[in-house]
Protein backbone atom coordinates (compact mmCIF):
# COMPACT_ATOMS: atom_id res chain seq x y z
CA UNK A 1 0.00 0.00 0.00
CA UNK A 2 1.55 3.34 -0.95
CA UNK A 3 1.50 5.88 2.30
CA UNK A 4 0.21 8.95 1.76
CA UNK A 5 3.00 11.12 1.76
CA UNK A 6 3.95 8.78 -1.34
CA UNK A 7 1.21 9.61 -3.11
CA UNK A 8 2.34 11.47 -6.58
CA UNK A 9 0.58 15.12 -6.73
CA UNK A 10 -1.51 16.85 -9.26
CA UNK A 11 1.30 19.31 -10.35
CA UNK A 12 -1.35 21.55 -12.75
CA UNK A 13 -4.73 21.28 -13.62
CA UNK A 14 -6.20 23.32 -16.47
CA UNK A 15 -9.21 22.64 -16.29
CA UNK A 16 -10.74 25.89 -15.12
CA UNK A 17 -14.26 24.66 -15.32
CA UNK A 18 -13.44 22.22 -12.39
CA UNK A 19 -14.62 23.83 -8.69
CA UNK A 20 -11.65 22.36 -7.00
CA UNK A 21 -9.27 24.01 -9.56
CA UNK A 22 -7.88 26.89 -7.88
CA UNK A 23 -5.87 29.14 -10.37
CA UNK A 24 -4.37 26.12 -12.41
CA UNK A 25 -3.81 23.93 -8.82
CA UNK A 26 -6.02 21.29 -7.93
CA UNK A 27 -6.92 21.48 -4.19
CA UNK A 28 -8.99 18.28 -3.71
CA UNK A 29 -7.13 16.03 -1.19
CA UNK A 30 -7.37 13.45 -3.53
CA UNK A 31 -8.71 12.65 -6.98
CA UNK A 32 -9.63 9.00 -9.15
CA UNK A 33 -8.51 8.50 -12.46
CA UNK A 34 -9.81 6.14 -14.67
CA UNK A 35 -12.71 4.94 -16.55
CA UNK A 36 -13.36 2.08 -18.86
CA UNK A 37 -12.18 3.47 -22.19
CA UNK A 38 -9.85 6.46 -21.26
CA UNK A 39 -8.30 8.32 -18.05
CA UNK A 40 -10.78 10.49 -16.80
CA UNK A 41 -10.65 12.55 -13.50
CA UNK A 42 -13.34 11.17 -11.52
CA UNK A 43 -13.30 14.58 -9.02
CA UNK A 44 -13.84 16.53 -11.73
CA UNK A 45 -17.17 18.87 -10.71
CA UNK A 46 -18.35 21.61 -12.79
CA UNK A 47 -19.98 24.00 -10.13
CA UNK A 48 -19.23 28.13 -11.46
CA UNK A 49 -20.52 29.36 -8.06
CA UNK A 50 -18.56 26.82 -5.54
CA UNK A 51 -15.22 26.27 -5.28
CA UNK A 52 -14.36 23.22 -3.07
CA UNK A 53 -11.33 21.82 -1.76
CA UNK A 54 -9.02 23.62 0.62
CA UNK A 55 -7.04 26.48 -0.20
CA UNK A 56 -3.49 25.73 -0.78
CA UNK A 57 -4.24 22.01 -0.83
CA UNK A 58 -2.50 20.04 -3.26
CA UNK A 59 -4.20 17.26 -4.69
CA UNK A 60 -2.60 13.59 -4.28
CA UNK A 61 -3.55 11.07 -6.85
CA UNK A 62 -5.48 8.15 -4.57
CA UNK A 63 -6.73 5.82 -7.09
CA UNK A 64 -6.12 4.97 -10.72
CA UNK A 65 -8.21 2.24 -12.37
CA UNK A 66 -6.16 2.57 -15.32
CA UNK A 67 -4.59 -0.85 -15.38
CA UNK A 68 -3.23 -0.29 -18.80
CA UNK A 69 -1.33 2.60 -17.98
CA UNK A 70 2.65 2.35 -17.44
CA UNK A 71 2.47 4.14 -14.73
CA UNK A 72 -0.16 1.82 -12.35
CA UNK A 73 0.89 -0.90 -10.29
CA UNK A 74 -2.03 -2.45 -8.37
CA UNK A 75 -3.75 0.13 -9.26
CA UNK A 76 -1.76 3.05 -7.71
CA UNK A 77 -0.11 5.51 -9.49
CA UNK A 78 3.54 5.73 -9.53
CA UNK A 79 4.27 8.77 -11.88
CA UNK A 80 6.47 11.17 -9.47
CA UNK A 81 3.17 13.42 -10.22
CA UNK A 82 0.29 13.79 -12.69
CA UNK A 83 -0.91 16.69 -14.90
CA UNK A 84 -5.03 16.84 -15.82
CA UNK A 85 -6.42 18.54 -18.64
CA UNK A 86 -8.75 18.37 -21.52
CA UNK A 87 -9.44 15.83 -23.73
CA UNK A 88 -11.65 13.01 -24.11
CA UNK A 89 -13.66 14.43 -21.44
CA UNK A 90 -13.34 17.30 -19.34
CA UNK A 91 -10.78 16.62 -16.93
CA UNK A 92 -8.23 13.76 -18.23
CA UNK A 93 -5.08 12.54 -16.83
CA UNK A 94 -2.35 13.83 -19.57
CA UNK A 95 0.05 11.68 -17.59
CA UNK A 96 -1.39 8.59 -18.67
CA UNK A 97 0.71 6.76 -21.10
CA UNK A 98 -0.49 3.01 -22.29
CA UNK A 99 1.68 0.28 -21.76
């Protein structure tokens, strides 16, 4: 199991239309990746008038159910840290590289 002080951290997020994006940082405590056909950020939450998370918070990556990605190993992500951004869906894990 990876402690959390392991886990890698969302370095940028540019996805402005997320409420836990705080000028370009992420500051959920921790965010999913993964869904069945690409790697999608599972916090993502479009909300204009909230913004959630905790200010100066930097996201950890706690779960990626990309298997197929060279960076999971049981599951846990093992990139020194992530970047999310837009692609395939609103919020995607630009880090993710298939194996």
């Amino acid at each position: 199991m990876t402690a959390a002080m392991e886990m890698p951290r969302v370095q940028e997020c540019v996805v402005s239309a997320c409420a836990y994006n705080h000028t370009g940082d992420c500051n959920a405590f921790a965010i999913t990746i993964g869904s069945m056909d690409h790697a999608h950020c599972h916090t993502f939450i479009e909300m204009p008038a909230v913004r959630a998370g905790i200010d100066g918070q930097v996201a950890q990556v706690g779960a990626c159910q990309r298997a197929d990605c060279r960076h999971n190993e049981q599951l846990e992500c093992q990139a020194p840290s992530i970047r999310v951004g837009p692609d395939a869906d609103m919020a995607d894990c630009m880090t993710y590289s298939h194996r």
